[in-house]
PDB file of N, CA and C in Angstrom:
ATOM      1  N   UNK A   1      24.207  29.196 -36.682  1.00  0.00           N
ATOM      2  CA  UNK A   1      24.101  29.170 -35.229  1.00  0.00           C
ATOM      3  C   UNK A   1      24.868  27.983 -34.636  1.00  0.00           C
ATOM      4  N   UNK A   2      25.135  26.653 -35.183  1.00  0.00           N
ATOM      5  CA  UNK A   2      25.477  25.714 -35.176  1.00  0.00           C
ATOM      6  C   UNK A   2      26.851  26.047 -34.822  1.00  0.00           C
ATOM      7  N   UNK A   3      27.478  26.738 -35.647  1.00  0.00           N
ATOM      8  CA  UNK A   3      28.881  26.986 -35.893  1.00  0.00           C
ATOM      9  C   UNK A   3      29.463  27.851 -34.360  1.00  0.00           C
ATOM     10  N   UNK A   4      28.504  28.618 -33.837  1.00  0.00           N
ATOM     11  CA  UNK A   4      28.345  29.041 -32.655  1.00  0.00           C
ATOM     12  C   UNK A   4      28.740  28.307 -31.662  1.00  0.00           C
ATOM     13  N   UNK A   5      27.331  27.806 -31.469  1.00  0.00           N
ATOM     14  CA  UNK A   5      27.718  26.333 -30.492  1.00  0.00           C
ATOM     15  C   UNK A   5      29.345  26.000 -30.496  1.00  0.00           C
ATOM     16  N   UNK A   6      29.265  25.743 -31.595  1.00  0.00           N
ATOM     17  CA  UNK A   6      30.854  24.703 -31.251  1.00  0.00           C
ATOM     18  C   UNK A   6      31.875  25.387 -30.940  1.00  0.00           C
ATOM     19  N   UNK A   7      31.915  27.242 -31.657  1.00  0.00           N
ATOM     20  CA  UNK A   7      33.009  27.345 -31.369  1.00  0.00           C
ATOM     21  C   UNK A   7      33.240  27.736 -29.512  1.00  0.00           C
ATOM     22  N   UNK A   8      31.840  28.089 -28.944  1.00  0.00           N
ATOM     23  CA  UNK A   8      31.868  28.200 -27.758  1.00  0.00           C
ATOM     24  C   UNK A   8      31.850  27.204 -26.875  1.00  0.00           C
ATOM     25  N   UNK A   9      31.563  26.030 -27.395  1.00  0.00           N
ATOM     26  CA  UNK A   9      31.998  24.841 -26.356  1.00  0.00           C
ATOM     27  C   UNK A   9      33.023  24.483 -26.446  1.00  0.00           C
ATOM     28  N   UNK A  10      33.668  24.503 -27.609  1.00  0.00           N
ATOM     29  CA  UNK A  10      35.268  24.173 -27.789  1.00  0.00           C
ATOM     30  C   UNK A  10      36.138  25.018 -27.129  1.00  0.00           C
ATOM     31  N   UNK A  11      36.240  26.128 -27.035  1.00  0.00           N
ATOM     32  CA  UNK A  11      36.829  26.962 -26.055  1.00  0.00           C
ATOM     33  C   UNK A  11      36.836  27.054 -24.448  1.00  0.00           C
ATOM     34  N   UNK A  12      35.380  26.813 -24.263  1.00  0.00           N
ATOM     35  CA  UNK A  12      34.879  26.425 -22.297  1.00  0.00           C
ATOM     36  C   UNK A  12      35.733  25.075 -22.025  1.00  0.00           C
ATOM     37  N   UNK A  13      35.777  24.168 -23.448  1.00  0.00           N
ATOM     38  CA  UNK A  13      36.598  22.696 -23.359  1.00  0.00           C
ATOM     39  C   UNK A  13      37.740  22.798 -23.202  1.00  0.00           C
ATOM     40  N   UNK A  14      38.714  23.736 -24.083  1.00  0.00           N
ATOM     41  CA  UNK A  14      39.789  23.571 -23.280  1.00  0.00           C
ATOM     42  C   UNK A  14      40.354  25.016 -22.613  1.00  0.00           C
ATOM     43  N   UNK A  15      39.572  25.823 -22.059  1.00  0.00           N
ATOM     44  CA  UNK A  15      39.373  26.606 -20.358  1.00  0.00           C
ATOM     45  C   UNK A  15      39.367  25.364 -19.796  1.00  0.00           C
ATOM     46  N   UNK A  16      38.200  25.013 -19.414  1.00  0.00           N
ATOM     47  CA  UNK A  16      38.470  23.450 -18.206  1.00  0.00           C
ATOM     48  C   UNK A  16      39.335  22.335 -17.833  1.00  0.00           C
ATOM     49  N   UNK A  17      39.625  22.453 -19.040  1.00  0.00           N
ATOM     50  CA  UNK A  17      40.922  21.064 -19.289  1.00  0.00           C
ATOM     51  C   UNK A  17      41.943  21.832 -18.782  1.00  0.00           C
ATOM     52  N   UNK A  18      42.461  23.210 -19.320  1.00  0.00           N
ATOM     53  CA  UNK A  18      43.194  24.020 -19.189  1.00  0.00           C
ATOM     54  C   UNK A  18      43.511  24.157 -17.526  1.00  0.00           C
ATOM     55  N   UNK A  19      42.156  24.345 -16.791  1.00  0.00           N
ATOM     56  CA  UNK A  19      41.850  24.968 -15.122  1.00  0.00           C
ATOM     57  C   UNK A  19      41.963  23.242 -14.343  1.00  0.00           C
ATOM     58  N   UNK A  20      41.870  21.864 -15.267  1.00  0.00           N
ATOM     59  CA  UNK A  20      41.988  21.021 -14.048  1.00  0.00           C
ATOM     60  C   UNK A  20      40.408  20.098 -13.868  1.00  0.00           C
ATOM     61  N   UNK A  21      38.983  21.347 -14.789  1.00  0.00           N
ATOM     62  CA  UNK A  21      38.139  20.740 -14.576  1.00  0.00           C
ATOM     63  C   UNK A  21      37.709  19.343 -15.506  1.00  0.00           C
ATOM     64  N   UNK A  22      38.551  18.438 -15.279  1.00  0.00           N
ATOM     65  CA  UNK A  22      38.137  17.475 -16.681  1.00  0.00           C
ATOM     66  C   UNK A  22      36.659  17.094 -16.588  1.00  0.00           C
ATOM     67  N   UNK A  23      36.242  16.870 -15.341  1.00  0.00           N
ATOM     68  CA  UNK A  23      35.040  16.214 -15.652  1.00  0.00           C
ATOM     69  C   UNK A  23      33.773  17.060 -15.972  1.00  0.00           C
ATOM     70  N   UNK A  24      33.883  18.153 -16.252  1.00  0.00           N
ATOM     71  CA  UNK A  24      33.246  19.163 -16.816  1.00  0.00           C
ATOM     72  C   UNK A  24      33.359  18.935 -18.337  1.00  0.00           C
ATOM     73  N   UNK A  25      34.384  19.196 -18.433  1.00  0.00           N
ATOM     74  CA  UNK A  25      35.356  18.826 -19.926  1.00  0.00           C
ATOM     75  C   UNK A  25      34.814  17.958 -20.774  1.00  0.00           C
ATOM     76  N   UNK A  26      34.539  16.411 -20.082  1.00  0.00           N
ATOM     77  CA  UNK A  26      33.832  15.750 -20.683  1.00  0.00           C
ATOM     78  C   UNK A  26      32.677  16.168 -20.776  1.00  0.00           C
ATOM     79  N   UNK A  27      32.004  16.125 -19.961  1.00  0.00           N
ATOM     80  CA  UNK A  27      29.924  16.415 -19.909  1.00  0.00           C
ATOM     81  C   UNK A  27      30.107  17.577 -21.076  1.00  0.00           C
ATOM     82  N   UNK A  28      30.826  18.239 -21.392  1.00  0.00           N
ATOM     83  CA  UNK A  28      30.207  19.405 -22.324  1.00  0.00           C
ATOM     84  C   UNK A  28      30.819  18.854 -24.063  1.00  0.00           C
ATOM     85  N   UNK A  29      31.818  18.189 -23.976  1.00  0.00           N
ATOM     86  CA  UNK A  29      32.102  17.121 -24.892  1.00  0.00           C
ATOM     87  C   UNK A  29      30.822  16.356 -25.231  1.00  0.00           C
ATOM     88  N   UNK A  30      30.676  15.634 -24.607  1.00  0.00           N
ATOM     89  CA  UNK A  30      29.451  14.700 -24.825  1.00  0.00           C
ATOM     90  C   UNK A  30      28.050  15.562 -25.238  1.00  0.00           C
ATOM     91  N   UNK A  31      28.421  16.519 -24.966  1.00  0.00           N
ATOM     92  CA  UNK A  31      26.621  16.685 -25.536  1.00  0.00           C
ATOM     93  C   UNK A  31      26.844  17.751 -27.043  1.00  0.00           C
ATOM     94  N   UNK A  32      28.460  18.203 -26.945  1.00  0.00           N
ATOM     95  CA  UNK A  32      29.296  18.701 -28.221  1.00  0.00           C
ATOM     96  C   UNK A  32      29.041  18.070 -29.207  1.00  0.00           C
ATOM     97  N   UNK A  33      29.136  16.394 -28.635  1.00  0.00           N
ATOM     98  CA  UNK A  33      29.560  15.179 -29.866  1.00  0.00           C
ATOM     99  C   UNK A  33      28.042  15.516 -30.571  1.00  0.00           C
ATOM    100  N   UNK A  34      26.938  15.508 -30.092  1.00  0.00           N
ATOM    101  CA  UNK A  34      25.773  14.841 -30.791  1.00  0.00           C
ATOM    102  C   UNK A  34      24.875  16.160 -31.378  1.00  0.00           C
ATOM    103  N   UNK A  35      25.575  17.874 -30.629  1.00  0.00           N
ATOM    104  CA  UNK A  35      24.920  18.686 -30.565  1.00  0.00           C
ATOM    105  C   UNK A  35      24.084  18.787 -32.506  1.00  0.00           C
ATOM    106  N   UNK A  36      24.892  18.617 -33.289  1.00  0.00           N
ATOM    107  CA  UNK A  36      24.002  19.038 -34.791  1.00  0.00           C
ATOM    108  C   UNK A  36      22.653  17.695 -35.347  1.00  0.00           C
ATOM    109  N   UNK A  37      22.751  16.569 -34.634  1.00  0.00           N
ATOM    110  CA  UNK A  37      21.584  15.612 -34.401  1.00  0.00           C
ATOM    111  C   UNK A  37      20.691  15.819 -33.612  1.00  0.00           C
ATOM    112  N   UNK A  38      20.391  17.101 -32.716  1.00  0.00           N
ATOM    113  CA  UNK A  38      19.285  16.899 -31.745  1.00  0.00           C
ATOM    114  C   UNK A  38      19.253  18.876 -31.120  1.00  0.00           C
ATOM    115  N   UNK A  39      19.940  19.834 -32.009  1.00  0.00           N
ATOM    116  CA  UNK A  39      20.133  20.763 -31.376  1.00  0.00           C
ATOM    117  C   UNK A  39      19.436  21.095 -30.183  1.00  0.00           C
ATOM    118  N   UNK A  40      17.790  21.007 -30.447  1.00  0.00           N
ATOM    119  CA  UNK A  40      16.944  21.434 -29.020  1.00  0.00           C
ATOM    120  C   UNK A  40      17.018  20.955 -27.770  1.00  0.00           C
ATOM    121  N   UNK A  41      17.254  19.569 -28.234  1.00  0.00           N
ATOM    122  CA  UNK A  41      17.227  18.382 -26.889  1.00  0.00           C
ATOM    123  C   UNK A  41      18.615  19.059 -26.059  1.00  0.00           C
ATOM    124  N   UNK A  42      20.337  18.740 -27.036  1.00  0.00           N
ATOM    125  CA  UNK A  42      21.236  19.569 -26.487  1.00  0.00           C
ATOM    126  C   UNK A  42      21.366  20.811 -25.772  1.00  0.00           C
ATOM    127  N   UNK A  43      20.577  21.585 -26.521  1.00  0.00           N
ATOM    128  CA  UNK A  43      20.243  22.895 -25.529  1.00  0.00           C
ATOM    129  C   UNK A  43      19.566  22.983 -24.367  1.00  0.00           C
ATOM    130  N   UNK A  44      18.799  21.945 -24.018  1.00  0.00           N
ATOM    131  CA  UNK A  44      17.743  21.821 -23.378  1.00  0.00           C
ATOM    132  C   UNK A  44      19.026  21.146 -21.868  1.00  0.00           C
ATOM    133  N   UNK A  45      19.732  20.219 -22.068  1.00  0.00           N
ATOM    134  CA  UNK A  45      20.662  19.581 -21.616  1.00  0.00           C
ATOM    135  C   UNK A  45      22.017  20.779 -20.635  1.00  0.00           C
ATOM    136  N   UNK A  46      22.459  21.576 -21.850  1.00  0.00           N
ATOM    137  CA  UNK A  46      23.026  22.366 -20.915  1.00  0.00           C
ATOM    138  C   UNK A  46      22.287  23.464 -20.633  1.00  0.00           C
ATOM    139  N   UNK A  47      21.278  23.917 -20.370  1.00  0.00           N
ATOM    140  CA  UNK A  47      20.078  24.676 -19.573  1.00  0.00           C
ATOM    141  C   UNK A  47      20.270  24.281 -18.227  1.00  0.00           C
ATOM    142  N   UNK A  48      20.309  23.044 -18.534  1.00  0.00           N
ATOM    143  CA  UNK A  48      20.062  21.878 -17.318  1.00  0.00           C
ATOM    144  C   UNK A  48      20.691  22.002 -16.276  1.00  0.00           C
ATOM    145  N   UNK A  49      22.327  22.659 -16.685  1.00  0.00           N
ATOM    146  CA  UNK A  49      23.938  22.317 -15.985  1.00  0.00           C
ATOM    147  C   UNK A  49      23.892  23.912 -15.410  1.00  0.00           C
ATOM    148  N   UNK A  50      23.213  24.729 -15.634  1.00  0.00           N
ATOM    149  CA  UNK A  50      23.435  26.045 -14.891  1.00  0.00           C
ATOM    150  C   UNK A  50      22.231  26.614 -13.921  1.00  0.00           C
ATOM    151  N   UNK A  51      22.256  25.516 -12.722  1.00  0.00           N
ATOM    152  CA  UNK A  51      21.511  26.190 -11.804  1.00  0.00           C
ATOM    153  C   UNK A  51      21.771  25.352 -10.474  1.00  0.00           C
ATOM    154  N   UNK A  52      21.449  25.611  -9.063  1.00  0.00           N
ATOM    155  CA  UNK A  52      21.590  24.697  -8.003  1.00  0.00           C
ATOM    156  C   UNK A  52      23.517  24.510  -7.562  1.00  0.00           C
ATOM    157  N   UNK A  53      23.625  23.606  -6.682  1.00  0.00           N
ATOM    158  CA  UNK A  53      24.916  23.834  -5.756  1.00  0.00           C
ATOM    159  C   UNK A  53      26.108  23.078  -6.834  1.00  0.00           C
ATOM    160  N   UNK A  54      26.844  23.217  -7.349  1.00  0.00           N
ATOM    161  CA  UNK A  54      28.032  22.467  -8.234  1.00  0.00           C
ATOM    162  C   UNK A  54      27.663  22.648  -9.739  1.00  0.00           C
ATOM    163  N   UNK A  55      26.620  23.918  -9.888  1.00  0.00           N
ATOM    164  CA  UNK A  55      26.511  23.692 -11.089  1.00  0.00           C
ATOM    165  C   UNK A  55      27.479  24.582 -12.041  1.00  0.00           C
ATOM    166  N   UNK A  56      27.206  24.422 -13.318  1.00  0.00           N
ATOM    167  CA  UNK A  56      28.308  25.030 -14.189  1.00  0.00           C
ATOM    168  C   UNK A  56      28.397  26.825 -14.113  1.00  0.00           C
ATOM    169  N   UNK A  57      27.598  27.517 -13.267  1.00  0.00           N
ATOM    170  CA  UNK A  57      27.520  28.590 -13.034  1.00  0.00           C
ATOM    171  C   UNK A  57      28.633  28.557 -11.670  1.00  0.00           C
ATOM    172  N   UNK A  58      28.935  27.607 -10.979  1.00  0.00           N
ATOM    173  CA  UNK A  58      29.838  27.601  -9.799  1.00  0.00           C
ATOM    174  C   UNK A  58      31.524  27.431 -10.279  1.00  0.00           C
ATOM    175  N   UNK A  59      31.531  27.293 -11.446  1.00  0.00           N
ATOM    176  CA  UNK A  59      32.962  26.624 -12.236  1.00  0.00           C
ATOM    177  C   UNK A  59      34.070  28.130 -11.476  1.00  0.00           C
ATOM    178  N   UNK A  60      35.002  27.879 -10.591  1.00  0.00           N
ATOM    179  CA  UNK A  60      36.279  28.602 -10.843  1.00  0.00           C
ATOM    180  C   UNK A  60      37.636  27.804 -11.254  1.00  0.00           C
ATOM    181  N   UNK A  61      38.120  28.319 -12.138  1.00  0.00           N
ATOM    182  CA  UNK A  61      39.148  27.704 -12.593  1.00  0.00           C
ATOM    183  C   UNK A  61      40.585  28.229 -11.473  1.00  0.00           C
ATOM    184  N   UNK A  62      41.359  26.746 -11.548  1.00  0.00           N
ATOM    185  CA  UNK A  62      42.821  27.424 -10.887  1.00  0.00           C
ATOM    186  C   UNK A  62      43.739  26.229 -11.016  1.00  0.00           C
ATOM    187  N   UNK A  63      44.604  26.855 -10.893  1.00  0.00           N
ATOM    188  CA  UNK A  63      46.303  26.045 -12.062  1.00  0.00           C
ATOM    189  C   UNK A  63      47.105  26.193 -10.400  1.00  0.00           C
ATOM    190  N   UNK A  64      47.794  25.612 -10.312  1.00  0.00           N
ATOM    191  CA  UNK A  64      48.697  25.455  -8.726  1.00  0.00           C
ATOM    192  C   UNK A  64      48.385  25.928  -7.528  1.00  0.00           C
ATOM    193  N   UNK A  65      47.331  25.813  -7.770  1.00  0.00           N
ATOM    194  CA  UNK A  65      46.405  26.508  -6.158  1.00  0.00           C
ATOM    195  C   UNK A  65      46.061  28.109  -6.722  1.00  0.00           C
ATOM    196  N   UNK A  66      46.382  28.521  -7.237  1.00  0.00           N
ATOM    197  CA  UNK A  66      46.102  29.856  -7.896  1.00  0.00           C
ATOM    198  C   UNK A  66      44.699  30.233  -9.145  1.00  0.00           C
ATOM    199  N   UNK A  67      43.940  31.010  -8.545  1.00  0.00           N
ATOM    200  CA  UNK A  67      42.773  31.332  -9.154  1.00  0.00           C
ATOM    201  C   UNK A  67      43.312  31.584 -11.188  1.00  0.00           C
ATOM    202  N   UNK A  68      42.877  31.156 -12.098  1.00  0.00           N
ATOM    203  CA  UNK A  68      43.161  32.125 -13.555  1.00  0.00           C
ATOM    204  C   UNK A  68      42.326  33.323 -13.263  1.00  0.00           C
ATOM    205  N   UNK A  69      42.866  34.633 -13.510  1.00  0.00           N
ATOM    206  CA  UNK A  69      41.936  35.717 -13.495  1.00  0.00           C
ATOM    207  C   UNK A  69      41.175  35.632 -14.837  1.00  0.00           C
ATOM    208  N   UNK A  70      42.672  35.654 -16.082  1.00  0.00           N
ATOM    209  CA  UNK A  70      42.050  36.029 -17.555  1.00  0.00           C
ATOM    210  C   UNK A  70      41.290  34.629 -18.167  1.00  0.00           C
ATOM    211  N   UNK A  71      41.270  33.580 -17.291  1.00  0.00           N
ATOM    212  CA  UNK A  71      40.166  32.765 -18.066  1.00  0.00           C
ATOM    213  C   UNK A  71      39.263  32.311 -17.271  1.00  0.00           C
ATOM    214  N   UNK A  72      39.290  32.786 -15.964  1.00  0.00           N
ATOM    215  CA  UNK A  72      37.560  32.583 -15.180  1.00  0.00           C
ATOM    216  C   UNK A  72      36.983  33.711 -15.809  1.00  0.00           C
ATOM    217  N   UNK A  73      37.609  35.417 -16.328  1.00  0.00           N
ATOM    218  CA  UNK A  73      36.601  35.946 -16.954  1.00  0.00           C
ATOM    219  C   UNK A  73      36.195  35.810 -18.581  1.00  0.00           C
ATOM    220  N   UNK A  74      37.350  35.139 -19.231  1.00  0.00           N
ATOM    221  CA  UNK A  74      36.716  34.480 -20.417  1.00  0.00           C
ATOM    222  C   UNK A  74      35.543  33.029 -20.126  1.00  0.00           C
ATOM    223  N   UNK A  75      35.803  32.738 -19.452  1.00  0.00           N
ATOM    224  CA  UNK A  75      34.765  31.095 -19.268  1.00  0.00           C
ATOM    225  C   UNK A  75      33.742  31.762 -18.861  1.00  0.00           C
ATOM    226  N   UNK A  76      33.534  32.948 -17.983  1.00  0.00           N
ATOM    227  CA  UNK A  76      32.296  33.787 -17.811  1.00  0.00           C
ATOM    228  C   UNK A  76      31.668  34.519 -18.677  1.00  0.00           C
ATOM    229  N   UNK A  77      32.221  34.763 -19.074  1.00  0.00           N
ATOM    230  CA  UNK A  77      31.924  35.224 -21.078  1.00  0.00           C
ATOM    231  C   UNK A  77      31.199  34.340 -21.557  1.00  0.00           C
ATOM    232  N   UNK A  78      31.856  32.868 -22.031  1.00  0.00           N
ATOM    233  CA  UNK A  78      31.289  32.221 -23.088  1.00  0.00           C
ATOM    234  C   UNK A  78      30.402  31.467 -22.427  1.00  0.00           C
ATOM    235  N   UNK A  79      30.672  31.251 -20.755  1.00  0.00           N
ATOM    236  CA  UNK A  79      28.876  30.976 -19.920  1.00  0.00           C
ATOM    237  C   UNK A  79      27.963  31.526 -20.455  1.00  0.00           C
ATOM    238  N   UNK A  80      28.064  32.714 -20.257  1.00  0.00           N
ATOM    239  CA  UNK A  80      26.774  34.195 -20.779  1.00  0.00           C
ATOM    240  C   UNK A  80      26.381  33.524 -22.149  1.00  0.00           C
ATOM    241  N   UNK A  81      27.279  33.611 -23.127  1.00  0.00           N
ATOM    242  CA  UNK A  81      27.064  33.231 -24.499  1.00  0.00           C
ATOM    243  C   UNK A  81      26.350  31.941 -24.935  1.00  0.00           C
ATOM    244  N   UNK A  82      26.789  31.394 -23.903  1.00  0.00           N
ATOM    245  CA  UNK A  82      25.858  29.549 -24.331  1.00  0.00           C
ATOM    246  C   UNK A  82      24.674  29.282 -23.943  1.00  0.00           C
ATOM    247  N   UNK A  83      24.494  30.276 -22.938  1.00  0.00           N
ATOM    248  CA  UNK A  83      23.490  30.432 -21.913  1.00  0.00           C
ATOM    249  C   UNK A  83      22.412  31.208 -23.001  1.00  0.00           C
ATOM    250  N   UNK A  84      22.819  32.089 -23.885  1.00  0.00           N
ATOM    251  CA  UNK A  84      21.875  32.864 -24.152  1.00  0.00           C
ATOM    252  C   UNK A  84      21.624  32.256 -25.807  1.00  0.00           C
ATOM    253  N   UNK A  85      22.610  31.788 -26.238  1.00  0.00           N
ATOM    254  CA  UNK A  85      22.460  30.144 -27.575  1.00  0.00           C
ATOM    255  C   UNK A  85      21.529  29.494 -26.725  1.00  0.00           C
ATOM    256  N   UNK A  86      21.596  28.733 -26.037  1.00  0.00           N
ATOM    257  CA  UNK A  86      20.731  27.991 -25.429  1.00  0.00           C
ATOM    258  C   UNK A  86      19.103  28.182 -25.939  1.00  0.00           C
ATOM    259  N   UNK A  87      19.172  29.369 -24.618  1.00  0.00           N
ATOM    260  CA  UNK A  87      17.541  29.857 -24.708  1.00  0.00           C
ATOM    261  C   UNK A  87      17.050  30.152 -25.500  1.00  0.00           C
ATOM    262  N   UNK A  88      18.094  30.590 -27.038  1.00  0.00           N
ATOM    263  CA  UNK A  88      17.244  31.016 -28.529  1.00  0.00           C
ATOM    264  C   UNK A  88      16.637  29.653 -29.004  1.00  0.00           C
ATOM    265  N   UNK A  89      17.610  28.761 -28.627  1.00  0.00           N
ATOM    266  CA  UNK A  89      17.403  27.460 -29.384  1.00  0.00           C
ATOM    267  C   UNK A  89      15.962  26.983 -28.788  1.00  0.00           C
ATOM    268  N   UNK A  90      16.058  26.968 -27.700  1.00  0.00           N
ATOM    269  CA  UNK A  90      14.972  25.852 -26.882  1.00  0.00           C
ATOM    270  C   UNK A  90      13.596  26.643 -27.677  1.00  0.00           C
TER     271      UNK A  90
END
């Protein structure tokens, strides 16, 4: 499940980096770094980031003023997916 995690945060990591959002980029880094020392707490953490006004459920990505179609609906994908890692974990 572990292996999960990472490969789906590593991918949302560089979607964001990719779209401009670094400081997203980091926060999901940082809780990447420590995720196999504390899995529940981590999960519990990005639970945290998907709800209310700016949260990671609000993420649109865009490159020169222009929306990405094919990776706001991949980053909506692996939302769903972390989202639902998450809640097994907690």
């Amino acid at each position: 499940m572990l292996n999960d995690f990472d490969a789906v945060l590593t991918r949302m990591i560089e979607l964001l980096r990719f779209g401009g959002e670094d400081d997203w980029a980091v926060a999901l880094e940082k809780i990447k770094k420590g995720f196999d020392s504390d899995p529940r707490f981590k999960s519990s953490q990005l639970l945290s980031m998907y709800g209310g006004m700016g949260s990671l459920n609000d993420i649109v990505l865009y490159r020169g003023g222009q929306p990405l179609v094919a990776e706001n609906n991949e980053f909506d994908e692996l939302r769903i997916q972390l989202y639902e890692l998450c809640r097994a974990q907690a």
